[in-house]
C-alpha atoms as a PDB file:
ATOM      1  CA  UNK A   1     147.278 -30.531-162.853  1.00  0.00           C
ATOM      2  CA  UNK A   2     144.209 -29.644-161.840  1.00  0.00           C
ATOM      3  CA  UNK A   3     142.756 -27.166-159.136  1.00  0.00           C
ATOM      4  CA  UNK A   4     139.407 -27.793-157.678  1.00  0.00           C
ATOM      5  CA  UNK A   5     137.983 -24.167-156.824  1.00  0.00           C
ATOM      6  CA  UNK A   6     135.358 -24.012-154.344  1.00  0.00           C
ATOM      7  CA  UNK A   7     131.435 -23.055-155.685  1.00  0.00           C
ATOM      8  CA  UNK A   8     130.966 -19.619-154.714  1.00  0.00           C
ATOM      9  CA  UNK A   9     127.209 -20.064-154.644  1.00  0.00           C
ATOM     10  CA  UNK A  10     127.685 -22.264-151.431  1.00  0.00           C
ATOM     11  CA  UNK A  11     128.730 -19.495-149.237  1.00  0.00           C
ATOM     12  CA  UNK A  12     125.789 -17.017-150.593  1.00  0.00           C
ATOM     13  CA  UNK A  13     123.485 -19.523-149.510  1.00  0.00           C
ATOM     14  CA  UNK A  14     125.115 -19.886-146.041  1.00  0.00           C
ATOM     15  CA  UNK A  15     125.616 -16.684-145.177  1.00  0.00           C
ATOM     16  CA  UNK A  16     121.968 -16.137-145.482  1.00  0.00           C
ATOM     17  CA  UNK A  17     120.937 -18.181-143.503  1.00  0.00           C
ATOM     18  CA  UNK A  18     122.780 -16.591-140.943  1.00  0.00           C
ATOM     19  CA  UNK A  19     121.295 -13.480-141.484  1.00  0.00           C
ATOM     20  CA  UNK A  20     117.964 -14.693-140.945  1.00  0.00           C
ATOM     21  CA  UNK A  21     118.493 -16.593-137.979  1.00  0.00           C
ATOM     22  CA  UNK A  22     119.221 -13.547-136.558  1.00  0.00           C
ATOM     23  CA  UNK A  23     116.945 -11.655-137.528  1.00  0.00           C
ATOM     24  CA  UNK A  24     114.529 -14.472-136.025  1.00  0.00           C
ATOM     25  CA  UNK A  25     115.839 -14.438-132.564  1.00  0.00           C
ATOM     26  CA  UNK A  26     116.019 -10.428-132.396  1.00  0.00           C
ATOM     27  CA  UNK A  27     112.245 -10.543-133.484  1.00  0.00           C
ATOM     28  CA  UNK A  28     111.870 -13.211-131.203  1.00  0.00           C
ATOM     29  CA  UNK A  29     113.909 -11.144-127.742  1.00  0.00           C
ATOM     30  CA  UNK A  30     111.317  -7.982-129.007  1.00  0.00           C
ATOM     31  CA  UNK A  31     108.021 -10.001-128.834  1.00  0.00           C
ATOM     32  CA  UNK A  32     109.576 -11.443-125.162  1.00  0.00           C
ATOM     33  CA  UNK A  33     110.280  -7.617-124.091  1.00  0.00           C
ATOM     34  CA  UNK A  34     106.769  -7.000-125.117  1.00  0.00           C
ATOM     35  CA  UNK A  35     105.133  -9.023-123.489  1.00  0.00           C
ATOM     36  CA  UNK A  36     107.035  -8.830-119.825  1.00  0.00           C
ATOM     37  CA  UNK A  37     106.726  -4.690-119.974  1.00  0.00           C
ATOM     38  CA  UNK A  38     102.550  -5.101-120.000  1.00  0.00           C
ATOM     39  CA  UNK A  39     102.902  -7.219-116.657  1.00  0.00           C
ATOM     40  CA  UNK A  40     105.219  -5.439-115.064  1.00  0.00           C
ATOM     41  CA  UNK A  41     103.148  -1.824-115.383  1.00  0.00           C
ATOM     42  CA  UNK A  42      99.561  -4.527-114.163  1.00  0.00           C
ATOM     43  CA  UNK A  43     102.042  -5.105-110.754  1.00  0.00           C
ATOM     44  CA  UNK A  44     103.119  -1.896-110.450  1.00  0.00           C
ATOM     45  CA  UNK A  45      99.334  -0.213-110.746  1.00  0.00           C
ATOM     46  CA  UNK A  46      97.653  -1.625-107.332  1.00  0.00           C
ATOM     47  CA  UNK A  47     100.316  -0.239-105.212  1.00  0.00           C
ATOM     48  CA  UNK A  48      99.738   3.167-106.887  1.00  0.00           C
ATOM     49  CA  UNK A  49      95.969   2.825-106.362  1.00  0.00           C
ATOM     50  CA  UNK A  50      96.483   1.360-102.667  1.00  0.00           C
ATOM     51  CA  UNK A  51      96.968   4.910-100.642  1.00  0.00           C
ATOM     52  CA  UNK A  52      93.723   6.062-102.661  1.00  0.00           C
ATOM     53  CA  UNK A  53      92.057   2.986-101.557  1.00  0.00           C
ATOM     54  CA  UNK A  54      92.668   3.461 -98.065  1.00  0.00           C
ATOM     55  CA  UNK A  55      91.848   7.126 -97.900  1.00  0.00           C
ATOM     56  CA  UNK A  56      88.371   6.272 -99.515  1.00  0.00           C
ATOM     57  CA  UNK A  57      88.320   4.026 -96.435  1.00  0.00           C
ATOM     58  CA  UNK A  58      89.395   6.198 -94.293  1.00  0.00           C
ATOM     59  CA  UNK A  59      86.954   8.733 -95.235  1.00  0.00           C
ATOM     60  CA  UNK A  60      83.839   6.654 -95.787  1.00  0.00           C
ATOM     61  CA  UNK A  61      84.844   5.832 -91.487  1.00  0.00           C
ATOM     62  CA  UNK A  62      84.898   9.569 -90.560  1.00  0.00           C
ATOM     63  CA  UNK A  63      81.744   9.814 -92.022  1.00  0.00           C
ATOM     64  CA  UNK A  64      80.004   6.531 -90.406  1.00  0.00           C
ATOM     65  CA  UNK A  65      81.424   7.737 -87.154  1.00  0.00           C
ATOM     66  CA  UNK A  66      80.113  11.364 -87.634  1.00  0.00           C
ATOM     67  CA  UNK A  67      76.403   9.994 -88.910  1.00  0.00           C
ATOM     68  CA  UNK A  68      76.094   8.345 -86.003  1.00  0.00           C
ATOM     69  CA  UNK A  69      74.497   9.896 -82.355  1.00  0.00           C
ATOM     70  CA  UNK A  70      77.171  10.593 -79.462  1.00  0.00           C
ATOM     71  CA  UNK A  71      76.738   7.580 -76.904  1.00  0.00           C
ATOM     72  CA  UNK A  72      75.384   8.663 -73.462  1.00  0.00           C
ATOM     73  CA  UNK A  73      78.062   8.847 -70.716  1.00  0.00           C
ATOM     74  CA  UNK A  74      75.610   8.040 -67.721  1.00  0.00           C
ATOM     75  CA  UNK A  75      77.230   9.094 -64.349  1.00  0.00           C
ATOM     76  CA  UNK A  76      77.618   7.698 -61.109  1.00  0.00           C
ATOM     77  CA  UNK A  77      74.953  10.383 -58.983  1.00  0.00           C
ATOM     78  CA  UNK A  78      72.310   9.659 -61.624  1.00  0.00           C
ATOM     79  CA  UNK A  79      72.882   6.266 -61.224  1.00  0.00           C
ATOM     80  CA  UNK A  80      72.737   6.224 -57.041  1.00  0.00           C
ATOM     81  CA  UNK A  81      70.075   9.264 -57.861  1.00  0.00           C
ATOM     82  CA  UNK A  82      67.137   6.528 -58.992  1.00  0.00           C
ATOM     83  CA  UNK A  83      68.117   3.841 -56.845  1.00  0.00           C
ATOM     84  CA  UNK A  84      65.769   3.038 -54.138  1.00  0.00           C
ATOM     85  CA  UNK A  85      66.184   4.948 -50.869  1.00  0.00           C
ATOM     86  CA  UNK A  86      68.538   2.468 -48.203  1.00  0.00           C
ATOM     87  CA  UNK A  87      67.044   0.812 -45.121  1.00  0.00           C
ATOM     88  CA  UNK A  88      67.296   1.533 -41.592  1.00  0.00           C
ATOM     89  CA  UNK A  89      68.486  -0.752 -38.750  1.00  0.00           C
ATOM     90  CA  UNK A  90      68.245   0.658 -35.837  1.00  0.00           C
ATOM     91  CA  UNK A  91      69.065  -0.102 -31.986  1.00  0.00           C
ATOM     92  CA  UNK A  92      66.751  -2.151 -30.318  1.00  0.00           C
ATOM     93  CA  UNK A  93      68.429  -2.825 -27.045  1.00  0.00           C
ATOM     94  CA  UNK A  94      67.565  -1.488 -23.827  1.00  0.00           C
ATOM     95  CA  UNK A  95      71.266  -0.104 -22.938  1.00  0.00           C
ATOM     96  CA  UNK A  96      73.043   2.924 -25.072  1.00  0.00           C
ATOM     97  CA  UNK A  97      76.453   4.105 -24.590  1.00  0.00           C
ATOM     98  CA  UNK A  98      77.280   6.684 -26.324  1.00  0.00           C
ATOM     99  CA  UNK A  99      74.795   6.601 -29.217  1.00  0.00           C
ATOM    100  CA  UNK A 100      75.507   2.166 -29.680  1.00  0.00           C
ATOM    101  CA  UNK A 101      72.720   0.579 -28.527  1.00  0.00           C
ATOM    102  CA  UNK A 102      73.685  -3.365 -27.168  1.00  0.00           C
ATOM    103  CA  UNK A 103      71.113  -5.050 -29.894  1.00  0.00           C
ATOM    104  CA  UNK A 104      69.991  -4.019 -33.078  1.00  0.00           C
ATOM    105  CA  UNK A 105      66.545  -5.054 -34.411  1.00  0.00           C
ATOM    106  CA  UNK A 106      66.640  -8.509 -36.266  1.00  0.00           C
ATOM    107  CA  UNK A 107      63.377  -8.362 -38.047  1.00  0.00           C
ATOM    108  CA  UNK A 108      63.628  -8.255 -41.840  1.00  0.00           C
ATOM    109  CA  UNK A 109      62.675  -5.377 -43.991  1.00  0.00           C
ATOM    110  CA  UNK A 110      60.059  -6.081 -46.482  1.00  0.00           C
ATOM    111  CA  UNK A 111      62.221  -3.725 -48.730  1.00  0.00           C
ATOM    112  CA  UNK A 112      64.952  -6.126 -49.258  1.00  0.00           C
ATOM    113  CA  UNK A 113      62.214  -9.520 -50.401  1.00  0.00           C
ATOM    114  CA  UNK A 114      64.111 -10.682 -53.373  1.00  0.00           C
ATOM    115  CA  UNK A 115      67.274  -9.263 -52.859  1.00  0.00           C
ATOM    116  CA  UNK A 116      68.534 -11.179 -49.905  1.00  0.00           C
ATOM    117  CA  UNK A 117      67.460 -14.177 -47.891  1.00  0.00           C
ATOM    118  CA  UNK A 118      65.901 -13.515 -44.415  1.00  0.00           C
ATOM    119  CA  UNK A 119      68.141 -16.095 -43.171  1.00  0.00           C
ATOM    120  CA  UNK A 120      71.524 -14.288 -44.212  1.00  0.00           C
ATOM    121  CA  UNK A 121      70.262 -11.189 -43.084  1.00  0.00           C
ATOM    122  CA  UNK A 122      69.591 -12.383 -39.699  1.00  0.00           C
ATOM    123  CA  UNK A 123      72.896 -13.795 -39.625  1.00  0.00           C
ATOM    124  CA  UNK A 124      74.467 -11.070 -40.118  1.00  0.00           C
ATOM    125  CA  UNK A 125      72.893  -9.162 -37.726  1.00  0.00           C
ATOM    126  CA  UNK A 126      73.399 -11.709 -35.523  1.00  0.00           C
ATOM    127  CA  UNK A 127      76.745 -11.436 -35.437  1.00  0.00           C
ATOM    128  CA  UNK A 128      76.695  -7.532 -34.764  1.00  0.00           C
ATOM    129  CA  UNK A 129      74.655  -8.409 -31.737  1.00  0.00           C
ATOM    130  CA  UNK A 130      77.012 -10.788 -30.862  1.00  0.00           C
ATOM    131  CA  UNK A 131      79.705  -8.624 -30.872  1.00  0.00           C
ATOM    132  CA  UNK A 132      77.577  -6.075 -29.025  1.00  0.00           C
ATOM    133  CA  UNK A 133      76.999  -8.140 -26.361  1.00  0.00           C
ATOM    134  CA  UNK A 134      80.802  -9.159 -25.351  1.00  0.00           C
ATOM    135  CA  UNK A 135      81.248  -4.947 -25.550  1.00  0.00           C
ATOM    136  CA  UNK A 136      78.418  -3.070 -24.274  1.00  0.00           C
ATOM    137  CA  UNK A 137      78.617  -4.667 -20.926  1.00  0.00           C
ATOM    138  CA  UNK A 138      82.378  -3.898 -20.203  1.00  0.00           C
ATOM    139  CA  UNK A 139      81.476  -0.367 -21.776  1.00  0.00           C
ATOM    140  CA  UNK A 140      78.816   0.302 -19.145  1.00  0.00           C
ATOM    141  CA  UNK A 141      81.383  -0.802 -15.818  1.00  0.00           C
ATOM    142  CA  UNK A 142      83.517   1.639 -17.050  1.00  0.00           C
ATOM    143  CA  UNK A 143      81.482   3.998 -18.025  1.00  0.00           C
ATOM    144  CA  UNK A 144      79.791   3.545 -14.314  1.00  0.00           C
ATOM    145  CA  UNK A 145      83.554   3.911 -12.939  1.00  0.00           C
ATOM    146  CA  UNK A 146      84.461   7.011 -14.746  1.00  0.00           C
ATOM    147  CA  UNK A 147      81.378   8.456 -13.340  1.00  0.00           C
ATOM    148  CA  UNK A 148      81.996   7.991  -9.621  1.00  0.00           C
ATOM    149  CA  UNK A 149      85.633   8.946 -10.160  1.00  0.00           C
ATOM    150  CA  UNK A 150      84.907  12.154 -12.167  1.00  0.00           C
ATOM    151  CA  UNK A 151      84.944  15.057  -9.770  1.00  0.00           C
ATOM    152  CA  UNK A 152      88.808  13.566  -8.814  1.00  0.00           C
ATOM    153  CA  UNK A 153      90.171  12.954 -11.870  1.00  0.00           C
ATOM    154  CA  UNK A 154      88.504  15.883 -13.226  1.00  0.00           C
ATOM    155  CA  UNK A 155      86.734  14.383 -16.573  1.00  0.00           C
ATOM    156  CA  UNK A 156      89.867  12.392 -17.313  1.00  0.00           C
ATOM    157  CA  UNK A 157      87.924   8.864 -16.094  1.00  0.00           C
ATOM    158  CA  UNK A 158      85.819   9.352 -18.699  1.00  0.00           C
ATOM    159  CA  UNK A 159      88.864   7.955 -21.752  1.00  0.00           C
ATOM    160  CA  UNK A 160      88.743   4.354 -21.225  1.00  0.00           C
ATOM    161  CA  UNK A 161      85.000   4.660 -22.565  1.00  0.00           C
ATOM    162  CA  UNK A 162      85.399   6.773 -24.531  1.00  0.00           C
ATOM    163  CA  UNK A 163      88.211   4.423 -26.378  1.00  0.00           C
ATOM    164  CA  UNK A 164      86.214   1.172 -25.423  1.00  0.00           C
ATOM    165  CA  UNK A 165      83.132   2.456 -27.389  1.00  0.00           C
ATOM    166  CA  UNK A 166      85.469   3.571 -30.408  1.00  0.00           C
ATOM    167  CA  UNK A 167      86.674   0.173 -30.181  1.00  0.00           C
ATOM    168  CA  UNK A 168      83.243  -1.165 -30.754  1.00  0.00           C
ATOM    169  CA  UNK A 169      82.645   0.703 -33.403  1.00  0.00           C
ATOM    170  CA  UNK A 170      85.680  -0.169 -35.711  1.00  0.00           C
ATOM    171  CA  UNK A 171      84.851  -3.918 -34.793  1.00  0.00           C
ATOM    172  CA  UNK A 172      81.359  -3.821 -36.633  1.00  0.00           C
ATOM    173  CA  UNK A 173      82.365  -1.516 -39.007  1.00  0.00           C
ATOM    174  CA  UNK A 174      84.879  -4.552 -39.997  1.00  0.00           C
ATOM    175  CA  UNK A 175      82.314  -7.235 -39.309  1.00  0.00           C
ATOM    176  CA  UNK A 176      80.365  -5.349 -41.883  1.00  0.00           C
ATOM    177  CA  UNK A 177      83.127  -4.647 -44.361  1.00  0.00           C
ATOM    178  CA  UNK A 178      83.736  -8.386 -43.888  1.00  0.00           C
ATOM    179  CA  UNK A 179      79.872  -9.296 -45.137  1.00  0.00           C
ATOM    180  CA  UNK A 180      79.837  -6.970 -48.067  1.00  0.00           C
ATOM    181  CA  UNK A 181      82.880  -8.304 -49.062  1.00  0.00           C
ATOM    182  CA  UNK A 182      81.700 -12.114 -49.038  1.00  0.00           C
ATOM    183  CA  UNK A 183      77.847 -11.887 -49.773  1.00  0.00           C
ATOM    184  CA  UNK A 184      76.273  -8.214 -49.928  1.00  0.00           C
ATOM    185  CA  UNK A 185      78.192  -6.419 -53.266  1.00  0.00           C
ATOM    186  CA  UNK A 186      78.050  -9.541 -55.162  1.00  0.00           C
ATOM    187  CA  UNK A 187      73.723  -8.660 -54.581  1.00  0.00           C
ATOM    188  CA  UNK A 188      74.660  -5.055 -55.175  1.00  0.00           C
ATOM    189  CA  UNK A 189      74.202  -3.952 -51.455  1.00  0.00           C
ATOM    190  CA  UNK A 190      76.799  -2.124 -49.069  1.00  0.00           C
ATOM    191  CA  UNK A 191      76.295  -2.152 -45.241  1.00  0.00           C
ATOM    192  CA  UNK A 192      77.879   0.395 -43.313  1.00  0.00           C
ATOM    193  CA  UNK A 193      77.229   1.675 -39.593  1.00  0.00           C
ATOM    194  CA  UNK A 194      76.547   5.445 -39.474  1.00  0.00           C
ATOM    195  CA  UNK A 195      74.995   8.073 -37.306  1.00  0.00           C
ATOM    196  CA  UNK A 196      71.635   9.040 -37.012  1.00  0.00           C
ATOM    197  CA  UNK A 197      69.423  11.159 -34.949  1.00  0.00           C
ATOM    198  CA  UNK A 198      66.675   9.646 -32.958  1.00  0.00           C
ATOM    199  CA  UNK A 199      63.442   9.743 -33.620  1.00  0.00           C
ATOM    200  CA  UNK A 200      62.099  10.197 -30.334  1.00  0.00           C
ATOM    201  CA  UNK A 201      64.357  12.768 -29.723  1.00  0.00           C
ATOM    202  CA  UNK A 202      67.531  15.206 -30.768  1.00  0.00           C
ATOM    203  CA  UNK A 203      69.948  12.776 -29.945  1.00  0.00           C
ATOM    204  CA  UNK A 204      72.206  10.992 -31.860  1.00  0.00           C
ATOM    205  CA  UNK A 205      72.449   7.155 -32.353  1.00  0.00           C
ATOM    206  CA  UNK A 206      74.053   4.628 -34.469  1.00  0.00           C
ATOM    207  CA  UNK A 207      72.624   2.893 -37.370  1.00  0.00           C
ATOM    208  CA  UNK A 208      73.342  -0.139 -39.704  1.00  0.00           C
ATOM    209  CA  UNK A 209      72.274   1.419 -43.469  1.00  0.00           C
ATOM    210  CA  UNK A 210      71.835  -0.494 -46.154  1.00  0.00           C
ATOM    211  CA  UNK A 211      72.279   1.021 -49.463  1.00  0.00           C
ATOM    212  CA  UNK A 212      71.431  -0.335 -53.273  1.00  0.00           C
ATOM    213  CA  UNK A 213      74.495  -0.179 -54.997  1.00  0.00           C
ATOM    214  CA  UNK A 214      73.989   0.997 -58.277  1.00  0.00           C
ATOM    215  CA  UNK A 215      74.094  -1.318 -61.635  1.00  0.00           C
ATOM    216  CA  UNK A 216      76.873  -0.066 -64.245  1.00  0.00           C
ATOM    217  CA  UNK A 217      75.661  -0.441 -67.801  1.00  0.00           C
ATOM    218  CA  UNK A 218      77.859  -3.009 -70.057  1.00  0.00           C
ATOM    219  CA  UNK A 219      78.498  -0.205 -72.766  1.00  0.00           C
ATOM    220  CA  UNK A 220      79.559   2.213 -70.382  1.00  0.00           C
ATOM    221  CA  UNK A 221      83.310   3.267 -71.579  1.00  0.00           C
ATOM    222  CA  UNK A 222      86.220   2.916 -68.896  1.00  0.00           C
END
């Protein structure tokens, strides 16, 4: 009987082949280590340099900002100080009541050629005068009424003209508040009534002005 022994040789061979297929992946799982640890420190380095970047930013700004001259705040009084002196429009009426004459003069000043058009200006005035001319009238009966009935009411006939005329007044002021607001600020001019003292006399009468509003510069800061 014979026994049929396996070749020891065999299993040499085998076993080192294991042994260097092994060895070949482990040098194979190194090389792969080596070469994902060189990326990952590349990733990691710009957001270690980005504060540094910004601060060199940040300071190269600060010193831009410092280089440069401190802008010019212009304010309001020197701007209204060089604008042109305003125009007069004085009473030209032959009845006064207490300083408001019934007409004021429609010519137009040669100041304001280029700025407005005769014809709106003499609209304008024309409705003051307008307005005027529906008041002054009831003014003066009154006014004549209060007179005569002085000495017996002892002054106190004198109110209803005295509130009439104040009446008259706040009308134009609002016919004029009305023009500025739909023709004179858009051409950078303001009409207001205000008192004035003759210059005939020392007596006090009221006037339409007309003042140049001033031009704000685009770069001026709010």
């Amino acid at each position: 009987m014979s026994v049929l022994l396996p070749n020891m040789a065999e299993f040499d061979t085998i076993s080192e082949l294991e042994e260097e297929e092994e060895e070949k992946e482990e040098e194979e799982e190194e090389e792969e280590e080596e070469a994902v640890t060189p990326s990952s420190q590349s990733s990691s380095s710009p957001s270690v340099s980005g504060p540094d970047n910004d601060d060199d930013e940040e300071d190269e700004e600060e010193e831009e900002g410092a280089s440069l001259p401190p802008a010019r705040v212009v304010s309001e009084e020197d701007l209204r100080r060089y604008a042109p002196d305003p125009v007069l429009v004085r009473g030209a009426g032959h009845i006064t009541v207490f300083g408001l004459s019934n007409k004021f003069d429609t010519e137009f000043p040669s100041v304001l050629t280029g700025k407005v058009a005769p014809e709106e200006f003499k609209t304008s005035i024309g409705r003051v005068n307008a307005c005027l001319k529906k008041a002054i009238p009831v003014n003066v009966r009154w006014l004549l009424c209060g007179c005569l009935c002085c000495c017996c009411t002892l002054g106190c006939s004198l109110w209803p003209v005295i509130c009439l005329s104040k009446r008259s007044r706040r009308s134009i002021q609002k016919i004029l508040e009305w023009e500025n607001n739909r023709l004179y600020h858009k051409l950078a001019l303001h009409w207001k009534l205000t008192k004035r003292k003759c210059e005939t006399s020392n007596m006090m009468e009221y006037v339409i002005i007309i003042e140049f509003l001033p031009k704000y510069p685009i770069f001026r800061p709010d």
